[in-house]
N, C-alpha and C. Protein backbone atom coordinates (compact mmCIF):
# COMPACT_ATOMS: atom_id res chain seq x y z
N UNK A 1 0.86 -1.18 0.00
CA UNK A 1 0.00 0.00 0.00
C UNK A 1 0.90 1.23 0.00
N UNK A 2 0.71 1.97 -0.88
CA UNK A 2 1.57 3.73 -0.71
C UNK A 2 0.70 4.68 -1.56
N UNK A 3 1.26 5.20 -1.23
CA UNK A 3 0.48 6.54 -1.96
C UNK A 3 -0.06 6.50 -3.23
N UNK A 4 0.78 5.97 -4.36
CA UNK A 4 0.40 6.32 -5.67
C UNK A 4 -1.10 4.83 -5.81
N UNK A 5 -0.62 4.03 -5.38
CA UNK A 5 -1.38 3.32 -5.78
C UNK A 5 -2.93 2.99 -4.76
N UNK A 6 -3.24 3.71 -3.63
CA UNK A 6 -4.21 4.37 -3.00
C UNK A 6 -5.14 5.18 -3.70
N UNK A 7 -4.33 6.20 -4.67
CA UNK A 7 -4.68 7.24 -5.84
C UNK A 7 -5.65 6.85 -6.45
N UNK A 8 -4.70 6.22 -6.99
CA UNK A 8 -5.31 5.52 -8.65
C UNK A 8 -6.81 4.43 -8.31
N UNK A 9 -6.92 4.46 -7.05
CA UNK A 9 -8.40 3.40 -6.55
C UNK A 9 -8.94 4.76 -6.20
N UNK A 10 -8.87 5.89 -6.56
CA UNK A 10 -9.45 6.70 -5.69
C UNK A 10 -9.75 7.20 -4.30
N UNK A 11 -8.57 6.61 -3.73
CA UNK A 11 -8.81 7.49 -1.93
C UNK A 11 -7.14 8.12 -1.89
N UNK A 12 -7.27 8.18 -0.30
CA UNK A 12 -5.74 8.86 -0.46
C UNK A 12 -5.43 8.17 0.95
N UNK A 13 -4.13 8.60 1.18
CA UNK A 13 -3.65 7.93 2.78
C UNK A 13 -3.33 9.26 3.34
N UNK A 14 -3.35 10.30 2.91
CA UNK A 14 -3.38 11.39 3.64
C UNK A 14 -1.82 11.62 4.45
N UNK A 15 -1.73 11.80 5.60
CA UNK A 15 -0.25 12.33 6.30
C UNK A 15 -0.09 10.66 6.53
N UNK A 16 -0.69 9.47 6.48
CA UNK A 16 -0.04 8.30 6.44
C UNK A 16 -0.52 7.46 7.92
N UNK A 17 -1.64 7.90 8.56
CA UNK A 17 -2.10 7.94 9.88
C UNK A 17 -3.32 6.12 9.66
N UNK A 18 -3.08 5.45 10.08
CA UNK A 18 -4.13 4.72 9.84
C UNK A 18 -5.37 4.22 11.04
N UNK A 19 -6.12 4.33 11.05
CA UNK A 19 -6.98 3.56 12.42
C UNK A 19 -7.85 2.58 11.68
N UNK A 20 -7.48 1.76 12.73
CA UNK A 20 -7.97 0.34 12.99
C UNK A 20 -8.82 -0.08 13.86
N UNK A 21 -9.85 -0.79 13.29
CA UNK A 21 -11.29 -1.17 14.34
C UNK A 21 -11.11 -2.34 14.31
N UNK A 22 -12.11 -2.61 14.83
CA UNK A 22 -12.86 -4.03 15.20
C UNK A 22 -14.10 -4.15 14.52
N UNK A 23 -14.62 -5.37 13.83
CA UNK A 23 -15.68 -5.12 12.75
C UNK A 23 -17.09 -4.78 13.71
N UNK A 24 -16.80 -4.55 14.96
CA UNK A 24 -18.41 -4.41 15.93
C UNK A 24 -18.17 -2.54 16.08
N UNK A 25 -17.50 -2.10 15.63
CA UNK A 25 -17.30 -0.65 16.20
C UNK A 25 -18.20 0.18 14.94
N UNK A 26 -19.20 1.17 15.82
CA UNK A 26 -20.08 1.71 14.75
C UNK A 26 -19.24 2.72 14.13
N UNK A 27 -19.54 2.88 12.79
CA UNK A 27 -18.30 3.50 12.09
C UNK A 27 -18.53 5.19 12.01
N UNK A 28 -20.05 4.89 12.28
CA UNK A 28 -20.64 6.82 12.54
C UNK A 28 -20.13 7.37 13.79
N UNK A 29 -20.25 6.40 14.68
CA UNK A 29 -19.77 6.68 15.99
C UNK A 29 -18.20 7.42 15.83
N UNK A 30 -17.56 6.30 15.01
CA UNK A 30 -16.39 6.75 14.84
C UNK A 30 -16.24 7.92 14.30
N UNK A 31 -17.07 8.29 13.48
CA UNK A 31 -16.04 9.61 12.67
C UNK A 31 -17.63 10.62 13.29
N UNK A 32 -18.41 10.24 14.21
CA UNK A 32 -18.70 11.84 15.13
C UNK A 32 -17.39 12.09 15.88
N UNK A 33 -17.17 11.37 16.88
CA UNK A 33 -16.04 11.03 17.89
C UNK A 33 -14.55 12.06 16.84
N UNK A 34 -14.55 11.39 15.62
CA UNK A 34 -13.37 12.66 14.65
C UNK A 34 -13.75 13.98 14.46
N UNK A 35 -15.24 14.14 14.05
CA UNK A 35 -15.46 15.36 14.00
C UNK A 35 -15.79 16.48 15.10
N UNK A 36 -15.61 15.46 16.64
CA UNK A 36 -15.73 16.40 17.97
C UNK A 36 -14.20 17.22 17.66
N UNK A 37 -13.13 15.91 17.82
CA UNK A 37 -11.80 16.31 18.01
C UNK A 37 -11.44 17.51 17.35
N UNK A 38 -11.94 17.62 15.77
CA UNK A 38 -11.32 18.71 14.68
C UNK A 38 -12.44 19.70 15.79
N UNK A 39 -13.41 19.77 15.97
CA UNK A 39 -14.36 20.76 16.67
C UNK A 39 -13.67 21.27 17.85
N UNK A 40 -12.69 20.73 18.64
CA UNK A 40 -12.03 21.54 19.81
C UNK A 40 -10.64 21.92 19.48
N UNK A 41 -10.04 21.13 17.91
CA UNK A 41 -8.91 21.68 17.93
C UNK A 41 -8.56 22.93 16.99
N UNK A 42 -9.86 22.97 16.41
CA UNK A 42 -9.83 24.49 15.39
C UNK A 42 -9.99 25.56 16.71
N UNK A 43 -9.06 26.79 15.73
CA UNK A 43 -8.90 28.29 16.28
C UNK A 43 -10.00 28.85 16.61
N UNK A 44 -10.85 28.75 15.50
CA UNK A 44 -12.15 29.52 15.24
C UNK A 44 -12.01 30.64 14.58
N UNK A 45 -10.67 31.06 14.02
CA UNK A 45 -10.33 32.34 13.15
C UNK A 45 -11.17 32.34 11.86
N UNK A 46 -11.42 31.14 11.03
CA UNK A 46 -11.76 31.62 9.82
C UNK A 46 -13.45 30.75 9.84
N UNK A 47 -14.07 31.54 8.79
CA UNK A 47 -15.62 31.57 9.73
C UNK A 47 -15.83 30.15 8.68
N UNK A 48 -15.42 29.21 8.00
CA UNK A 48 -16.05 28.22 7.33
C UNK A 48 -15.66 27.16 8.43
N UNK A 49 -14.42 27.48 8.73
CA UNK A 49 -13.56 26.02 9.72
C UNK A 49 -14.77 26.14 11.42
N UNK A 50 -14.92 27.63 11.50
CA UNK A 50 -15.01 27.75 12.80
C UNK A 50 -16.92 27.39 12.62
N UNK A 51 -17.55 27.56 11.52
CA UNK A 51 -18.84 26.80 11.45
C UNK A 51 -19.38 25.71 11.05
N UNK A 52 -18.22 24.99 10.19
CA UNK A 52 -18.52 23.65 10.50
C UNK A 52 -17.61 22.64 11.70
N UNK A 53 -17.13 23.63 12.57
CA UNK A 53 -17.03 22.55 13.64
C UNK A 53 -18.19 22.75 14.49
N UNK A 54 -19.00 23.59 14.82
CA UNK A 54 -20.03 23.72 15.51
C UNK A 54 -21.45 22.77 14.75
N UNK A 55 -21.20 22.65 13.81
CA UNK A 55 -22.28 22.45 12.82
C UNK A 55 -22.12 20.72 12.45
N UNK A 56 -21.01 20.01 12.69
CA UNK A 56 -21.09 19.07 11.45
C UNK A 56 -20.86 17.91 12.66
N UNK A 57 -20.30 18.12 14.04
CA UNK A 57 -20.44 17.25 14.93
C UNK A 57 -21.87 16.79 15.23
N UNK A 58 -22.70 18.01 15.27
CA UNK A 58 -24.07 18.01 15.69
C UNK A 58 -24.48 17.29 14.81
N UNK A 59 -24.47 17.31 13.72
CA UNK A 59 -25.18 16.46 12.57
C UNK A 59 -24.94 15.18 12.16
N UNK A 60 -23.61 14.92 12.34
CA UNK A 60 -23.05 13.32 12.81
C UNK A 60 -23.69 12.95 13.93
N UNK A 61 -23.85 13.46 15.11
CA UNK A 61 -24.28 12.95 16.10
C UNK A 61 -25.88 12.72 15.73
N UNK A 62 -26.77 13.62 15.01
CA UNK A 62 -28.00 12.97 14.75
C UNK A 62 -28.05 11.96 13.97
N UNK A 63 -26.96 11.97 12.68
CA UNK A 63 -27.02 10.48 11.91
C UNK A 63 -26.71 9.05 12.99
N UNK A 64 -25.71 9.24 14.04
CA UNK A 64 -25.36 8.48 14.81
C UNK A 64 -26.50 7.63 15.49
N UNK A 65 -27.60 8.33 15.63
CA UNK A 65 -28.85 7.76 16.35
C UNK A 65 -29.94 7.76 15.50
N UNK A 66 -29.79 8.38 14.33
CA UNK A 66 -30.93 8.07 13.80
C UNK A 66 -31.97 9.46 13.19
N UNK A 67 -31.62 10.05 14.29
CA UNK A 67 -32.52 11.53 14.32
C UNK A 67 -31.98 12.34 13.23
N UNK A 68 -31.99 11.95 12.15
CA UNK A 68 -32.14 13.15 11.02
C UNK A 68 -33.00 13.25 10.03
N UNK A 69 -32.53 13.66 8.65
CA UNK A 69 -33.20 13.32 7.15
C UNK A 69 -32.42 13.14 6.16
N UNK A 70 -32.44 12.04 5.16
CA UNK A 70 -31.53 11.69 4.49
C UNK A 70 -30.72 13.08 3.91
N UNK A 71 -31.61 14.51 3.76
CA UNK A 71 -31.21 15.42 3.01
C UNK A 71 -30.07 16.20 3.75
N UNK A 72 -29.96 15.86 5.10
CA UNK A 72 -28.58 16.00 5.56
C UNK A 72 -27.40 15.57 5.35
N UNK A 73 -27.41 14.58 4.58
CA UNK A 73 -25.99 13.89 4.04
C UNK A 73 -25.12 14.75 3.16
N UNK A 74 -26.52 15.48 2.40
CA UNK A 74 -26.26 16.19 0.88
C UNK A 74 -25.58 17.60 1.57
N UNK A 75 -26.21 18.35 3.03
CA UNK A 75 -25.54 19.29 3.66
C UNK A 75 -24.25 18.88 3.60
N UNK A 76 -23.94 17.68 4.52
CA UNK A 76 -22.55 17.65 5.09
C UNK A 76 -21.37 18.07 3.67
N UNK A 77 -22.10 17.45 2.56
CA UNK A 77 -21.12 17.39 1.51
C UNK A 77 -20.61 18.98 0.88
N UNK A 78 -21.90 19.73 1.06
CA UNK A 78 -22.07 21.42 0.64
C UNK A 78 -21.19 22.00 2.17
N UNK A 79 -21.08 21.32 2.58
CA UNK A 79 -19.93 22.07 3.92
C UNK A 79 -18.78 21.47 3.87
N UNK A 80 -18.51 20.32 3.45
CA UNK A 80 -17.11 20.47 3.43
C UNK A 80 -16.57 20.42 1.78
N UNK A 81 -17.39 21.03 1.02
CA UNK A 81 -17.12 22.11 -0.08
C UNK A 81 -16.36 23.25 -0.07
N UNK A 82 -17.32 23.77 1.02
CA UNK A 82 -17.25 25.08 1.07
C UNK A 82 -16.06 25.77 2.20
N UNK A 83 -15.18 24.36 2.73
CA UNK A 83 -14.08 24.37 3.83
C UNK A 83 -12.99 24.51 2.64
N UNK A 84 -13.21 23.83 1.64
CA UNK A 84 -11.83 23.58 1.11
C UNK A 84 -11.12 25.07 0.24
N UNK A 85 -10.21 24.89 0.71
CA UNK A 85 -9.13 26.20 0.03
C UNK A 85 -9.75 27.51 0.69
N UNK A 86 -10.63 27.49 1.89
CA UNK A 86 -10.84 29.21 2.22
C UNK A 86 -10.30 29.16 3.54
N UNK A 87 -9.56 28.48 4.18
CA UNK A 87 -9.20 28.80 5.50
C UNK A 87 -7.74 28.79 5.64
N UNK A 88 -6.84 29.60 6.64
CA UNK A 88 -5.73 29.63 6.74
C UNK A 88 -4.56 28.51 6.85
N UNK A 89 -5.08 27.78 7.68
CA UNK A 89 -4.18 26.23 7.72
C UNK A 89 -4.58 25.44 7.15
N UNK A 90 -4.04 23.68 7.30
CA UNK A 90 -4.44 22.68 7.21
C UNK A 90 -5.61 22.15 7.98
N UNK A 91 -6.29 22.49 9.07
CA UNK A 91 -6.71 21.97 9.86
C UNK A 91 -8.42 21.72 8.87
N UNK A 92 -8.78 22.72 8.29
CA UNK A 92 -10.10 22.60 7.80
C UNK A 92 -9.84 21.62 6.59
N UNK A 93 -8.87 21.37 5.76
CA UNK A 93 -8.71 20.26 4.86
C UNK A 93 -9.04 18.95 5.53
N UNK A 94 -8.44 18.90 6.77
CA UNK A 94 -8.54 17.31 7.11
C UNK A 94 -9.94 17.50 7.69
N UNK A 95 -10.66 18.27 8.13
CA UNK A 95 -11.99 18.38 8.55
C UNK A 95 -12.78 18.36 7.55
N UNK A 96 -12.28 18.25 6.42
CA UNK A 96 -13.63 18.78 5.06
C UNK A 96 -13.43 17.09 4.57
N UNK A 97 -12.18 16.78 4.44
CA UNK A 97 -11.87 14.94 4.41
C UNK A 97 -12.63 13.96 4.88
N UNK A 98 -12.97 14.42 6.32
CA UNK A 98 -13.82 13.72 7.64
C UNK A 98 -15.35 13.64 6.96
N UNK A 99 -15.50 15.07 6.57
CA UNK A 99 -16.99 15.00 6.35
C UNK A 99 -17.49 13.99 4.67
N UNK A 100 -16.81 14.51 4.14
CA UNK A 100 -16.49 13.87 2.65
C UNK A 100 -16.64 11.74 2.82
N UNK A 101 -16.18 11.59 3.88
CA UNK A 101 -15.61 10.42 3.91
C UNK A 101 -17.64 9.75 4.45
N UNK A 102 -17.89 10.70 5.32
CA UNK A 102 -19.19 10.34 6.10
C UNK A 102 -19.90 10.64 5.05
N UNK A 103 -20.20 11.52 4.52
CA UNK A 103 -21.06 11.73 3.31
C UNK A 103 -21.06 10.84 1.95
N UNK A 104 -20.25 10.39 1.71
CA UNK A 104 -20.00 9.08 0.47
C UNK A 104 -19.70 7.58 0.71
N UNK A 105 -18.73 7.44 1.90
CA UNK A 105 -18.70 6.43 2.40
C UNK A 105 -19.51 5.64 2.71
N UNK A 106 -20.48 6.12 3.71
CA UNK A 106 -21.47 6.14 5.51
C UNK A 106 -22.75 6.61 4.23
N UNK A 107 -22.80 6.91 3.63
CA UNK A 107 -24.73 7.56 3.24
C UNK A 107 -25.43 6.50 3.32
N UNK A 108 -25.71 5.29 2.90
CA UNK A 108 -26.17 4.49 3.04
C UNK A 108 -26.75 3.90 4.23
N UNK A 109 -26.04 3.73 5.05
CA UNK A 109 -25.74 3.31 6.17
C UNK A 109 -26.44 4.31 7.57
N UNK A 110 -26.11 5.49 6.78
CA UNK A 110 -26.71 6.75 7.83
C UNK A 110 -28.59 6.54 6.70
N UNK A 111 -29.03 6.58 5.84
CA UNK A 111 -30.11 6.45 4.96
C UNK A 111 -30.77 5.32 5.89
N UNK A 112 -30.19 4.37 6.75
CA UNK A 112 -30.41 3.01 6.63
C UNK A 112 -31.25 3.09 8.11
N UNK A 113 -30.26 3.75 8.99
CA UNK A 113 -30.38 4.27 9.95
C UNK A 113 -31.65 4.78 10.39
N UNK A 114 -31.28 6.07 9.57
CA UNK A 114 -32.83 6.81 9.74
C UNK A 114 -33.97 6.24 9.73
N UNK A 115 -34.18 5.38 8.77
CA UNK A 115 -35.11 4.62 8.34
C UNK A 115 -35.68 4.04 9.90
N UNK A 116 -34.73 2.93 10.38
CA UNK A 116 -34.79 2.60 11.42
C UNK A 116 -35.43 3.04 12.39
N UNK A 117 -34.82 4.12 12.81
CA UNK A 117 -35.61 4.98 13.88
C UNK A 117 -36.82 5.86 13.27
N UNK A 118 -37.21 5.92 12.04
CA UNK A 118 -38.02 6.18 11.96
C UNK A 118 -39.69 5.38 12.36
N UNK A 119 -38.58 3.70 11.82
CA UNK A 119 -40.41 3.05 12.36
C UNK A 119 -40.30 2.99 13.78
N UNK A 120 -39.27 3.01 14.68
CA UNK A 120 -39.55 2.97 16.07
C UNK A 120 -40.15 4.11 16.58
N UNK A 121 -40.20 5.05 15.80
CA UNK A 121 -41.04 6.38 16.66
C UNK A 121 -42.66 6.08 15.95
């Protein structure tokens, strides 16, 4: 596995960081739990980074349980659009990555979800 050939399947390995689960670990869980972390470790200087960390934990956390609408998936993706190339550091790239990954990856799964808790209410 390296870089170029990660590419060419279409993903990336990014700074080279990998995490590893266990096939019982919910994978939304997982990447709310990523999108808290980027949420306490941004500045808050530039107003796209500093509103989708307020914004995109919350919304993972409703896919996480269930409580949303599929048409939130399509948000997450129009926000971490709208992260890429307008903020000063790196930090909103790997946060716009996070969301990208939940939004194409996870839609299904979060679609699947909802559903779920929808017939239990």
């Amino acid at each position: 596995m390296d870089f170029d050939c990660l590419h060419s399947m279409g993903s990336e390995l990014g700074t080279g960081g990998i995490i590893v689960m266990c096939k019982d670990c919910d994978p939304l869980l997982i990447m709310q739990r990523t999108l808290e972390f980027y949420m306490k470790q941004t500045c808050k200087q530039c107003t796209p980074c500093r509103d989708s960390a307020i914004w995109l934990p919350e919304i993972s956390k409703n896919f996480t349980k269930g409580e949303s609408h599929p048409h939130m998936i399509d948000l997450v993706d129009t926000i971490q659009k709208r992260m890429r190339g307008t903020c000063i550091c790196g930090l909103a790239e790997g946060h716009a990555n996070v969301a990208l990954a939940l939004a194409q990856q996870f839609g299904p799964l979060i679609e699947k979800r909802i559903l779920e808790y929808a017939k239990d209410c």
